[in-house]
C-alpha atoms as a PDB file:
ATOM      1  CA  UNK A   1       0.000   0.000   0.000  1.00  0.00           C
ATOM      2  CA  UNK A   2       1.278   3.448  -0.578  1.00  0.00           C
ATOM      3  CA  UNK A   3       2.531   5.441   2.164  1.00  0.00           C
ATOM      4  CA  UNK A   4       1.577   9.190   1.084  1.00  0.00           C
ATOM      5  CA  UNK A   5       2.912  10.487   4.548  1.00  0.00           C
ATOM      6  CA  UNK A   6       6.328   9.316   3.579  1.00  0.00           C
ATOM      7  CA  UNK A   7       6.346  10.644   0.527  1.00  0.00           C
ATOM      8  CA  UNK A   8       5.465  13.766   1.094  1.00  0.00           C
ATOM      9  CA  UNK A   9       7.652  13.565   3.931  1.00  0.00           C
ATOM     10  CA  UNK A  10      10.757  12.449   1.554  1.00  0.00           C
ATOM     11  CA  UNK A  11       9.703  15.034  -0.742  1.00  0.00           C
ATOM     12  CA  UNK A  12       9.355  17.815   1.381  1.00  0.00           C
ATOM     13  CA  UNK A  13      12.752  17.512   2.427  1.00  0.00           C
ATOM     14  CA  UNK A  14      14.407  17.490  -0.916  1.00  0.00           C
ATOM     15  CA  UNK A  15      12.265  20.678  -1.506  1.00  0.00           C
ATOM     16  CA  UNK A  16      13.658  22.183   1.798  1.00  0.00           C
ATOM     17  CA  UNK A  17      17.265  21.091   1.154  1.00  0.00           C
ATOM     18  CA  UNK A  18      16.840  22.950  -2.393  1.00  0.00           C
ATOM     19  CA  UNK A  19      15.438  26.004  -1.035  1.00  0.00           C
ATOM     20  CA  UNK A  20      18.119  26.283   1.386  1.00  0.00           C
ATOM     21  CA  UNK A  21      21.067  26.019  -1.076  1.00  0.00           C
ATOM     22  CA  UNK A  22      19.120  28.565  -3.022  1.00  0.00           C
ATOM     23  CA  UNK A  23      19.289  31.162  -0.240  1.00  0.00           C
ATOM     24  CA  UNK A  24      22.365  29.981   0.903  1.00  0.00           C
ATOM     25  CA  UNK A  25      24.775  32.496  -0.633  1.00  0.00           C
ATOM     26  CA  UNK A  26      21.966  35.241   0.857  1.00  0.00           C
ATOM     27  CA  UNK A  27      23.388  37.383   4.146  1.00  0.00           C
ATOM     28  CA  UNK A  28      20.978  36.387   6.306  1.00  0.00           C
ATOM     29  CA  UNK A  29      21.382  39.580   8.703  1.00  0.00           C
ATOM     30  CA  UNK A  30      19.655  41.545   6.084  1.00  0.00           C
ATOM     31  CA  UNK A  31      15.796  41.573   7.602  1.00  0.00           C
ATOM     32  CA  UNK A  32      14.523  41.338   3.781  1.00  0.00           C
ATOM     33  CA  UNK A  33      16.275  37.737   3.796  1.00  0.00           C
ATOM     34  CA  UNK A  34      15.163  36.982   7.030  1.00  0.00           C
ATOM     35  CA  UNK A  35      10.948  38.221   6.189  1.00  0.00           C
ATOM     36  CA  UNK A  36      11.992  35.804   3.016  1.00  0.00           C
ATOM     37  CA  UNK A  37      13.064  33.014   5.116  1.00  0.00           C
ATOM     38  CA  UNK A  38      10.368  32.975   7.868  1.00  0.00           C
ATOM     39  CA  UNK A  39       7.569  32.643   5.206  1.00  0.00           C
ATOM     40  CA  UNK A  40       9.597  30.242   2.998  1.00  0.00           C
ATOM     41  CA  UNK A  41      10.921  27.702   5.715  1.00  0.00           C
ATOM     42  CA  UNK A  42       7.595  27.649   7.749  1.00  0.00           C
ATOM     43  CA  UNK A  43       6.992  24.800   6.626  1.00  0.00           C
ATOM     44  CA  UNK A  44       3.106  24.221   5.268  1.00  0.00           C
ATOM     45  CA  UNK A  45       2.277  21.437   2.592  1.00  0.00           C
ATOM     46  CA  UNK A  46       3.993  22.298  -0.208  1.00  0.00           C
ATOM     47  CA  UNK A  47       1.540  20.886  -2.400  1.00  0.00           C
ATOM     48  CA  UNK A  48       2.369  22.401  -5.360  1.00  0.00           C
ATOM     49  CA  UNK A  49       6.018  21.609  -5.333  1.00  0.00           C
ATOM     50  CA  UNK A  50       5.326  18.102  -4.372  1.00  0.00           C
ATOM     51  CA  UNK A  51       2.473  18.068  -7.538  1.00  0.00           C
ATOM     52  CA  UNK A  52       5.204  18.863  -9.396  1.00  0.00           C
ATOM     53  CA  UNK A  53       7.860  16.264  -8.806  1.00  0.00           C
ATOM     54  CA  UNK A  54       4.978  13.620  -8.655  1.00  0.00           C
ATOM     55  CA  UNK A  55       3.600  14.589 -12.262  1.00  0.00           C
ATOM     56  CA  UNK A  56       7.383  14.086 -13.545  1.00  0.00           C
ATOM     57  CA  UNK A  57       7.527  10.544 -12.033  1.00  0.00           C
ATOM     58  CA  UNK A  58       3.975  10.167 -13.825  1.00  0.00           C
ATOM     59  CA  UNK A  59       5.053  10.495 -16.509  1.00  0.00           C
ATOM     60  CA  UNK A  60       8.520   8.447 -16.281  1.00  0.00           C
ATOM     61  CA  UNK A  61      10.896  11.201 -15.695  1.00  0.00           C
ATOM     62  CA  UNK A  62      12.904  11.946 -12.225  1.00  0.00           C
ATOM     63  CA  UNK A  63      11.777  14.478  -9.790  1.00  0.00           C
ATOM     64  CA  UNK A  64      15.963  15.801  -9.342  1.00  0.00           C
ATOM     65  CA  UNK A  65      15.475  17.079 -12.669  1.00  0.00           C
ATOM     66  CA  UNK A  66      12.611  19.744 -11.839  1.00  0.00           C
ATOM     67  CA  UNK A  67      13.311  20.418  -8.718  1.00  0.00           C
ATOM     68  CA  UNK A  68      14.295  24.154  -9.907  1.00  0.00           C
ATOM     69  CA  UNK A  69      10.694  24.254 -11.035  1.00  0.00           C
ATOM     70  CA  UNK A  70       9.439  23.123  -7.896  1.00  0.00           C
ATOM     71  CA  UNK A  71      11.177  25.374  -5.749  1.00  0.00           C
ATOM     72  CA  UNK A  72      10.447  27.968  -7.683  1.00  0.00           C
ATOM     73  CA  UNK A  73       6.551  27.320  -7.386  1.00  0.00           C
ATOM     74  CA  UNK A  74       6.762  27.162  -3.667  1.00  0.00           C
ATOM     75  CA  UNK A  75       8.525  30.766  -3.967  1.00  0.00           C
ATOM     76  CA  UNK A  76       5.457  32.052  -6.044  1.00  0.00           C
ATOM     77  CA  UNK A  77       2.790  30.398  -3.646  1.00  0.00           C
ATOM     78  CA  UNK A  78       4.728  32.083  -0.232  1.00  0.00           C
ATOM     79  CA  UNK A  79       4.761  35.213  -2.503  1.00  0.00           C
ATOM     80  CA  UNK A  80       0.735  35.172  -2.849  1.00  0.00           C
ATOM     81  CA  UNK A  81       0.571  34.113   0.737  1.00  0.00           C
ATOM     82  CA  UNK A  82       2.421  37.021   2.172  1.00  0.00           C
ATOM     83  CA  UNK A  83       0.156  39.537   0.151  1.00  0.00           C
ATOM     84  CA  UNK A  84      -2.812  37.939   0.681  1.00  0.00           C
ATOM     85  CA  UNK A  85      -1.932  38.253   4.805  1.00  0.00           C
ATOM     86  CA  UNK A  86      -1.617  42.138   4.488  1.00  0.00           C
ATOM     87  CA  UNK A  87      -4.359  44.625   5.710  1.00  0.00           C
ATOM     88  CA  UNK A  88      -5.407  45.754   2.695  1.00  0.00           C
ATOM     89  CA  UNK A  89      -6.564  42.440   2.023  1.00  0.00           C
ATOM     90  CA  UNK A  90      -7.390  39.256   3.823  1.00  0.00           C
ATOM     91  CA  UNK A  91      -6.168  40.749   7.378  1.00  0.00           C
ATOM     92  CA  UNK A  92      -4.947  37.443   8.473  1.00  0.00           C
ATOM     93  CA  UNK A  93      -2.813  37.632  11.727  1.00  0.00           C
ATOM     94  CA  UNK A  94      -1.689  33.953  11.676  1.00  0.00           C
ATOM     95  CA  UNK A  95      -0.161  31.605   8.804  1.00  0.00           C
ATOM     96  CA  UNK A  96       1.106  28.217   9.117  1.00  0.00           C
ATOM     97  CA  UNK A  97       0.523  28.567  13.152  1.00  0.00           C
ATOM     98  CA  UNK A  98       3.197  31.628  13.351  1.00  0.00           C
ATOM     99  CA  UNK A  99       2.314  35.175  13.373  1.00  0.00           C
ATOM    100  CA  UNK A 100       1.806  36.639   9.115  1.00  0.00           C
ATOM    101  CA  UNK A 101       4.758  38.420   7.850  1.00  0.00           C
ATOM    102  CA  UNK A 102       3.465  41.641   8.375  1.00  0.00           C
ATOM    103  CA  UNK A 103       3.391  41.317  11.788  1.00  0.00           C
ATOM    104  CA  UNK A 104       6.437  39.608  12.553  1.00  0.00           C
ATOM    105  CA  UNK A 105       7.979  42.517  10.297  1.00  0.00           C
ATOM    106  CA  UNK A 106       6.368  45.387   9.496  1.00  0.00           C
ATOM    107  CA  UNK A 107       3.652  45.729   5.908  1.00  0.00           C
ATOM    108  CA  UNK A 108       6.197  47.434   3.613  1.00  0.00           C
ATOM    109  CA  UNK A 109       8.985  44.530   4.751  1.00  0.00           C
ATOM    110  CA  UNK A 110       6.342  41.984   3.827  1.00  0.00           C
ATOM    111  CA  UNK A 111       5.279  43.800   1.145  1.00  0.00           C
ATOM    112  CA  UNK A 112       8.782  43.538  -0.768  1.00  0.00           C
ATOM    113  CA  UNK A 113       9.374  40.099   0.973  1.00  0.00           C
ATOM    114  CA  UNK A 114       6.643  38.532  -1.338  1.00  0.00           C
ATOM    115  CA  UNK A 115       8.201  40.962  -4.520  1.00  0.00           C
ATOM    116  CA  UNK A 116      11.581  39.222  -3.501  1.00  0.00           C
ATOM    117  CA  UNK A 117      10.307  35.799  -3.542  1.00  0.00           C
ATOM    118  CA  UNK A 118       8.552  36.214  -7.021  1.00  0.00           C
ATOM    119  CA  UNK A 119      11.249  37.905  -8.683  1.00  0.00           C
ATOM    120  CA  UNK A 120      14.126  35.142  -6.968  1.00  0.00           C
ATOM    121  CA  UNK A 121      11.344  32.180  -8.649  1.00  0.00           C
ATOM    122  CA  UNK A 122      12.093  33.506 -12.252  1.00  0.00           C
ATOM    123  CA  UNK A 123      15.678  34.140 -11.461  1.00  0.00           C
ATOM    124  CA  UNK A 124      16.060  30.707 -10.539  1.00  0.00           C
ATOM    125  CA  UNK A 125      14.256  29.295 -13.309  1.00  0.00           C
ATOM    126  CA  UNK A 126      16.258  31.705 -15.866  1.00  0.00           C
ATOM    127  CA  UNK A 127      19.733  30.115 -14.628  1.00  0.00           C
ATOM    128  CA  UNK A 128      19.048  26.328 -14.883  1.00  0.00           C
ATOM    129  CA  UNK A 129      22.407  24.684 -16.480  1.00  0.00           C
ATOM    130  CA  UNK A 130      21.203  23.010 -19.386  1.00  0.00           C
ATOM    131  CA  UNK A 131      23.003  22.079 -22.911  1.00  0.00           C
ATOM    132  CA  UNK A 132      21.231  22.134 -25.953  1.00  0.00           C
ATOM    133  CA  UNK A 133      18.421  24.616 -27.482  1.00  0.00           C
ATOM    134  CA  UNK A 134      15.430  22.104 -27.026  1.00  0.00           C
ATOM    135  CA  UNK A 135      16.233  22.118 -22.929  1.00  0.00           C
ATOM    136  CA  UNK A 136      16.651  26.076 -23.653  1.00  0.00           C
ATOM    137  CA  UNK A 137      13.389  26.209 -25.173  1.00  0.00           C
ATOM    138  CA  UNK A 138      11.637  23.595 -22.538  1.00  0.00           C
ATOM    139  CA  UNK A 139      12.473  25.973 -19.445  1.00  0.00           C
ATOM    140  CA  UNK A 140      11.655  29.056 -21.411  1.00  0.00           C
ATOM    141  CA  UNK A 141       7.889  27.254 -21.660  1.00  0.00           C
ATOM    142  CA  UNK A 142       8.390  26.624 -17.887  1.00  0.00           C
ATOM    143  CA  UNK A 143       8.441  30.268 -17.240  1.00  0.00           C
ATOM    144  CA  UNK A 144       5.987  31.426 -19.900  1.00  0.00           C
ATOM    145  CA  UNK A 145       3.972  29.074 -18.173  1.00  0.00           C
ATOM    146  CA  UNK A 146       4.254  29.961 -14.499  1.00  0.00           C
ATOM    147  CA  UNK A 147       4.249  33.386 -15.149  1.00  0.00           C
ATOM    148  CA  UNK A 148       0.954  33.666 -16.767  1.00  0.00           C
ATOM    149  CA  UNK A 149      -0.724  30.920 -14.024  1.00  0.00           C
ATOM    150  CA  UNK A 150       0.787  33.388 -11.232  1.00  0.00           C
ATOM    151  CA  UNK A 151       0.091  36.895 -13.384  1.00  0.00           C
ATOM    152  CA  UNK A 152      -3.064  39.091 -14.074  1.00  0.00           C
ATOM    153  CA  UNK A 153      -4.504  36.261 -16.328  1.00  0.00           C
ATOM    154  CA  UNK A 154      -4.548  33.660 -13.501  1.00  0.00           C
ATOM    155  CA  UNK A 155      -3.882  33.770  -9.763  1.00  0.00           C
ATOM    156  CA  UNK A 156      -3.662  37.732  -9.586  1.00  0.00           C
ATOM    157  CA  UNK A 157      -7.196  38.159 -11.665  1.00  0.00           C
ATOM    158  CA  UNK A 158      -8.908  35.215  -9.334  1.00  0.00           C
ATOM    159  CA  UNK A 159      -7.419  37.315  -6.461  1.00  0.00           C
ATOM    160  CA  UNK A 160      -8.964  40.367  -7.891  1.00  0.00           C
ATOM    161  CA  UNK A 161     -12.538  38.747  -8.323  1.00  0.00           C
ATOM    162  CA  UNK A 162     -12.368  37.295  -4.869  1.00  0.00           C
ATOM    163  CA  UNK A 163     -11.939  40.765  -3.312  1.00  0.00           C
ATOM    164  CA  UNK A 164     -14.731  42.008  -5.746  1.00  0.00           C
ATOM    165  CA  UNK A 165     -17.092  39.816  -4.401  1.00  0.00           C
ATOM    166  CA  UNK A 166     -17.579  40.168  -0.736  1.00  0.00           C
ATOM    167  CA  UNK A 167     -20.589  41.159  -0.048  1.00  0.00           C
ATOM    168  CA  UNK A 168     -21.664  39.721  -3.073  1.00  0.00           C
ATOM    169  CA  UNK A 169     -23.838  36.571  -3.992  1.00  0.00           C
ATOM    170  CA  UNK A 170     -21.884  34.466  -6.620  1.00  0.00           C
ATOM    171  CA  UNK A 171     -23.462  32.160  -8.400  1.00  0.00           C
ATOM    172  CA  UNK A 172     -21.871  28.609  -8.891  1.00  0.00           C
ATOM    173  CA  UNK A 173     -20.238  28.716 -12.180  1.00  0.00           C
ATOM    174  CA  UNK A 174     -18.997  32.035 -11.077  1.00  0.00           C
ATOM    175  CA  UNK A 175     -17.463  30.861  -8.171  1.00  0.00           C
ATOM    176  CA  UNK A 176     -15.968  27.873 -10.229  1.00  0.00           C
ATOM    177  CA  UNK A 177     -14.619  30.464 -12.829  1.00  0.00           C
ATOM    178  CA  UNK A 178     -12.852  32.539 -10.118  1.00  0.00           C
ATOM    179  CA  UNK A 179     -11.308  29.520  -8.292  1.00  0.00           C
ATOM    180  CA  UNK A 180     -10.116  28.165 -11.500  1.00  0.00           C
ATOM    181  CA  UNK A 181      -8.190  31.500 -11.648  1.00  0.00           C
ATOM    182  CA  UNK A 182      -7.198  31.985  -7.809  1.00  0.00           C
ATOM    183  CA  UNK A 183      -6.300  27.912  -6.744  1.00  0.00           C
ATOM    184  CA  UNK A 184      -6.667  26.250  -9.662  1.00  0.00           C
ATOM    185  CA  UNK A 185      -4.158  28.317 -12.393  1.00  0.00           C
ATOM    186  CA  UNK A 186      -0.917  27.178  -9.984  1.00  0.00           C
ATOM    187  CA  UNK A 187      -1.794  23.958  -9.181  1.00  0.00           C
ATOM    188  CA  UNK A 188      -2.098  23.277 -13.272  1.00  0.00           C
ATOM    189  CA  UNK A 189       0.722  24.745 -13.396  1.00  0.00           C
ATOM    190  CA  UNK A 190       2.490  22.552 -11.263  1.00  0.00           C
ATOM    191  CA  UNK A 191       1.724  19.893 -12.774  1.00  0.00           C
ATOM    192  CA  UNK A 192       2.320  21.087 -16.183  1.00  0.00           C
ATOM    193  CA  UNK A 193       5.742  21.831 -15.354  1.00  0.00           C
ATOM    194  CA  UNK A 194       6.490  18.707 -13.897  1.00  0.00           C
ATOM    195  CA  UNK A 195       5.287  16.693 -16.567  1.00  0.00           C
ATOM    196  CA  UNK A 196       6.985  18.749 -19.404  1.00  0.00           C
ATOM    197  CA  UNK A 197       9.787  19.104 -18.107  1.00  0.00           C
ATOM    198  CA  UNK A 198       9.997  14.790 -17.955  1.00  0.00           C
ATOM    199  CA  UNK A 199       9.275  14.854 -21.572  1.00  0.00           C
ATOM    200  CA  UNK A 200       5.555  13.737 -21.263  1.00  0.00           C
ATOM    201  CA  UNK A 201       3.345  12.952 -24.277  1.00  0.00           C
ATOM    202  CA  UNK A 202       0.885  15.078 -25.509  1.00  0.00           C
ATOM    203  CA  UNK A 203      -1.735  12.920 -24.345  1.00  0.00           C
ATOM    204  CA  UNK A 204      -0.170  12.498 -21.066  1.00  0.00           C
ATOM    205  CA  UNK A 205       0.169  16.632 -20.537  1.00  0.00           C
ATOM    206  CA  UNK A 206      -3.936  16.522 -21.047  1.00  0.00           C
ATOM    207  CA  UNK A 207      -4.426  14.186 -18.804  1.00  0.00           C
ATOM    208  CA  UNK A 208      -2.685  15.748 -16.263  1.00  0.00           C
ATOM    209  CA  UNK A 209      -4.667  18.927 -16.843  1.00  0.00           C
ATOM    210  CA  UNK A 210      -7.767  16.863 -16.336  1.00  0.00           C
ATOM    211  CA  UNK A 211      -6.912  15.860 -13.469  1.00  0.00           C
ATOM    212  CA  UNK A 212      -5.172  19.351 -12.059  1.00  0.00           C
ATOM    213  CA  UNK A 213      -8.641  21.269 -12.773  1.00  0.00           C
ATOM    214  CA  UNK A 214     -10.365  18.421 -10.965  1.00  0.00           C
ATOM    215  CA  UNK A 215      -7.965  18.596  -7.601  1.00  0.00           C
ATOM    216  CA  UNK A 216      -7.764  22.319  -8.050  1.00  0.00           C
ATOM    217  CA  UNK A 217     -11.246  22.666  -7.704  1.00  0.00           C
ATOM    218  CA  UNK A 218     -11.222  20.297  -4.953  1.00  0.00           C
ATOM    219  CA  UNK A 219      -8.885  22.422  -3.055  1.00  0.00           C
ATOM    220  CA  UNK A 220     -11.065  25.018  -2.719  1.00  0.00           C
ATOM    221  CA  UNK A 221     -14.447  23.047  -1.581  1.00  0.00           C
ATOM    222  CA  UNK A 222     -12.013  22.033   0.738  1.00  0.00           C
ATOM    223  CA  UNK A 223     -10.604  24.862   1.767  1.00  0.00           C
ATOM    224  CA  UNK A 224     -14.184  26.727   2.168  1.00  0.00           C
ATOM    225  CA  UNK A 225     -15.450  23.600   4.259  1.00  0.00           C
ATOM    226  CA  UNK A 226     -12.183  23.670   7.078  1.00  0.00           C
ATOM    227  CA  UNK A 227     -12.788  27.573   7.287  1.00  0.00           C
ATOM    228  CA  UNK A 228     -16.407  27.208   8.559  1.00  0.00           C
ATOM    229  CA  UNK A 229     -15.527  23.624  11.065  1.00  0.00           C
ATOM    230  CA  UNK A 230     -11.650  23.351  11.263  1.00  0.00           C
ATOM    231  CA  UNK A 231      -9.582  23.339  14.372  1.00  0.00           C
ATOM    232  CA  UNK A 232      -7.549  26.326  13.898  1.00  0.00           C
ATOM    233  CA  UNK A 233      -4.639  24.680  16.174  1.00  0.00           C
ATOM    234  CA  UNK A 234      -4.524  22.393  13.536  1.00  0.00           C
ATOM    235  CA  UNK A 235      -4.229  24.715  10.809  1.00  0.00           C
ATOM    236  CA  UNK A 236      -2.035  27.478  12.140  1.00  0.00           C
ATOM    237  CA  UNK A 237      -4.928  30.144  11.202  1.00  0.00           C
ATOM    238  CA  UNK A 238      -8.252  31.598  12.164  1.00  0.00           C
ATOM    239  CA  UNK A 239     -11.549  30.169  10.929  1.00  0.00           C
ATOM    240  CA  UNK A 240     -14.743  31.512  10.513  1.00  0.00           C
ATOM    241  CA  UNK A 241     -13.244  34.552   8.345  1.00  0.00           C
ATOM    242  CA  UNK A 242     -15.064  34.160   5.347  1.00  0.00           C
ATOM    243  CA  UNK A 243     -18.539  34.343   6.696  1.00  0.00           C
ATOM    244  CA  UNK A 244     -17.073  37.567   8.365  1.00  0.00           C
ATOM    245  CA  UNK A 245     -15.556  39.061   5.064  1.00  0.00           C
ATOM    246  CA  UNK A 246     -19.462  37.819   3.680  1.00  0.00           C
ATOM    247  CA  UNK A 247     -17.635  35.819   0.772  1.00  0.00           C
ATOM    248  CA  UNK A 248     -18.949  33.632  -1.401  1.00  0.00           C
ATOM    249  CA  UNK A 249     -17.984  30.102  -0.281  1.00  0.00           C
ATOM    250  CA  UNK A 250     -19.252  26.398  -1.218  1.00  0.00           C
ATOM    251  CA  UNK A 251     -20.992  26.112   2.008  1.00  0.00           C
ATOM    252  CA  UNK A 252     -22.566  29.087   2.144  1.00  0.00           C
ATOM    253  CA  UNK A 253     -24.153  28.439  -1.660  1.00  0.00           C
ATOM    254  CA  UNK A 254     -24.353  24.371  -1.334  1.00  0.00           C
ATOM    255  CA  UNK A 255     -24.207  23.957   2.585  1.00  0.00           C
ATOM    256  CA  UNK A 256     -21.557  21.719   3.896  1.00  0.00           C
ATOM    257  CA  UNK A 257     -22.993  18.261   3.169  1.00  0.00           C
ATOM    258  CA  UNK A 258     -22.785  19.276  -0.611  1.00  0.00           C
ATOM    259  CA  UNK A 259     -19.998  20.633  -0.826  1.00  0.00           C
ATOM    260  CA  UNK A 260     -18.454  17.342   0.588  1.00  0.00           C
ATOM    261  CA  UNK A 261     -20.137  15.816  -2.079  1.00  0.00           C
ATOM    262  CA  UNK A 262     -19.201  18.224  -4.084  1.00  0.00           C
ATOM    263  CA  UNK A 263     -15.488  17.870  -3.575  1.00  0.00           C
ATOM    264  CA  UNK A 264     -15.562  14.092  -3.541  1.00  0.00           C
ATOM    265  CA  UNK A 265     -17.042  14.026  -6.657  1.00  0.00           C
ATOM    266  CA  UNK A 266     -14.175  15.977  -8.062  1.00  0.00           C
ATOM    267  CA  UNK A 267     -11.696  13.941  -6.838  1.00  0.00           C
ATOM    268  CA  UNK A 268     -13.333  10.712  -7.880  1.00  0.00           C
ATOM    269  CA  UNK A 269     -13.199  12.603 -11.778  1.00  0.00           C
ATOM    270  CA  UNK A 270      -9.388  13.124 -11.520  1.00  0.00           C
ATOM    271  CA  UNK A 271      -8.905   9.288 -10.171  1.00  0.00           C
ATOM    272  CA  UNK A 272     -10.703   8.481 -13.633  1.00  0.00           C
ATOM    273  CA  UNK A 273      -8.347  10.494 -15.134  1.00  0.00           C
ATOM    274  CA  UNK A 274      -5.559   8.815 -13.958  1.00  0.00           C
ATOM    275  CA  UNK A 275      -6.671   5.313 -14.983  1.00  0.00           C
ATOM    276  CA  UNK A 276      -4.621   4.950 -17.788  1.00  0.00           C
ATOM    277  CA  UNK A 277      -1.395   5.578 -16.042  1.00  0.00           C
ATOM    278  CA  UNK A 278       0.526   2.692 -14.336  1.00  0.00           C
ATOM    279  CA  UNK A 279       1.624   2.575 -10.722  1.00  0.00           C
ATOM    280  CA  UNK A 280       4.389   5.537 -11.082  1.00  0.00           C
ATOM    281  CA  UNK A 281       1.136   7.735 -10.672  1.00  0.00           C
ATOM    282  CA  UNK A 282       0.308   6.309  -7.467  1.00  0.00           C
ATOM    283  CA  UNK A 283       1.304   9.632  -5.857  1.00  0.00           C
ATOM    284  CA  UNK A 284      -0.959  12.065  -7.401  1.00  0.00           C
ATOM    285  CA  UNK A 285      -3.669   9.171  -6.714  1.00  0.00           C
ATOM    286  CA  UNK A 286      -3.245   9.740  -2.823  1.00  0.00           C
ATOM    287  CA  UNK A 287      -2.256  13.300  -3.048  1.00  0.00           C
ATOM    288  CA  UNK A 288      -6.167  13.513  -4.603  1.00  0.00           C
ATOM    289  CA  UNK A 289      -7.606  12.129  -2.138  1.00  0.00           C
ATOM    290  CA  UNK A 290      -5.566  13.926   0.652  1.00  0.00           C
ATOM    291  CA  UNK A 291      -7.223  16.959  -0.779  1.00  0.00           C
ATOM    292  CA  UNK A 292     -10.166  16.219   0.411  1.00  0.00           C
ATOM    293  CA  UNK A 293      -9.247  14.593   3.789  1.00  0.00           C
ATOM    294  CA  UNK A 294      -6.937  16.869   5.213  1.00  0.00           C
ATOM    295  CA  UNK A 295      -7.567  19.242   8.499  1.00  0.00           C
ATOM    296  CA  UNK A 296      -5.616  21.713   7.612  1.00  0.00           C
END
């Protein structure tokens, strides 16, 4: 039987060990490096970089090999998490069980703690050794690609719509539409990147995205569900913040037992997916289905 908790365990330290050679030539007295740090290194699930190693070994290829990728996913995530923290938007006072950036720091050290850690992702990506032009041209895709999942067409426009619409009453396929954007755009991304970077087939890379708008989606429900009956000691922030900011949420337009439903059925469409891939997919398998049973 699989173990997932091992592998994300496994996997979350070679992401760790990565991200600390990357900042490793940093001077770490500088308080920019050390905002940086404390949102990088605090840990969290790293889903995205660990979607992105498992989508390479999908598809045949080894997870060493986009590990630049990876890291520099995590980097844009932390980035979006940092800004979404601040005052002028979410408000959050806690993140991964530690105080936000902003108040650890101060706003404008956050504020260009999050600009460091999305300009160091495509300075990373932009100086991967490589030797011929087809790797040339595969990481150039790489960034085209993360940079329009993170940018004003993706993760920044969902972001946008989310902040739009409190107060408002969404309906469904809206609500879809802007999660797509917000969650959904990276986590496609992260798998995208993973699996092209292995060399996947075509049909393979559409597969994959099957599956990635499934989980994304999943995410979400999920997400929306823990924030009305999580433990917040469990997941290092506040609940109950979205009825507050009146957002449109899954429970609120489905009700919870629904939006279980809901997110189940989601996950159950990207396990179809999957089907046709052997057991090197056995990752994203459990990683779908951790989606949906996590706590935090």
């Amino acid at each position: 039987m699989f173990d997932l908790s091992a592998y994300i365990k496994n996997k979350n330290q070679q992401i760790k060990v990565a991200l600390e050679e990357i900042l490793h030539d940093s001077q770490p007295s500088e308080p920019i490096v050390e905002a940086m740090k404390y949102s990088l290194m605090a840990g969290g699930k790293r889903i995205r970089p660990v979607l992105c190693l498992a989508a390479a070994e999908a598809v045949g290829g080894k997870p060493q090999a986009v590990l630049p990728a990876a890291c520099a996913l995590e980097m844009v995530h932390t980035y979006s998490l940092i800004h979404d923290d601040l005052p002028a938007m979410d408000n959050d006072d806690l993140r991964r069980g530690k105080p936000t950036c902003h108040v650890a720091f101060d706003e404008a050290t956050a504020i260009l703690a999050g600009d460091a850690l999305l300009t160091l992702a495509f300075e990373v990506l932009s100086s991967v050794q490589f030797t011929g032009e087809n790797r040339a041209a595969g990481w150039l895709k790489i960034i085209h690609i993360i940079s329009t999942a993170a940018g004003y067409r993706g993760m920044i426009r969902g972001q946008m719509l989310d902040m739009a619409a409190e107060g408002q009453h969404l309906t469904i396929d809206e609500l879809k539409s802007m999660h797509a954007l917000k969650t959904g755009a990276l986590i496609e991304a992260s798998l995208l990147c993973g699996a092209l970077l292995a060399d996947a087939r075509k049909r393979q890379v559409e597969i994959l995205k099957t599956y990635a708008r499934n989980i994304g989606l999943a995410f979400q429900v999920t997400d929306d569900i823990l924030n009305v009956e999580g433990n917040p000691k469990i997941m290092g922030k506040a609940v109950g913040t979205d009825k507050l900011r009146e957002k449109s949420t899954y429970p609120a337009l489905l009700g919870l037992e629904t939006s279980r439903q809901f997110a189940e059925n989601l996950v159950n469409e990207a396990l179809q997916a999957l089907e046709v891939f052997d057991k090197k997919a056995d990752p994203l398998r459990a990683l779908a289905t951790y989606i949906i049973e996590r706590k935090r």
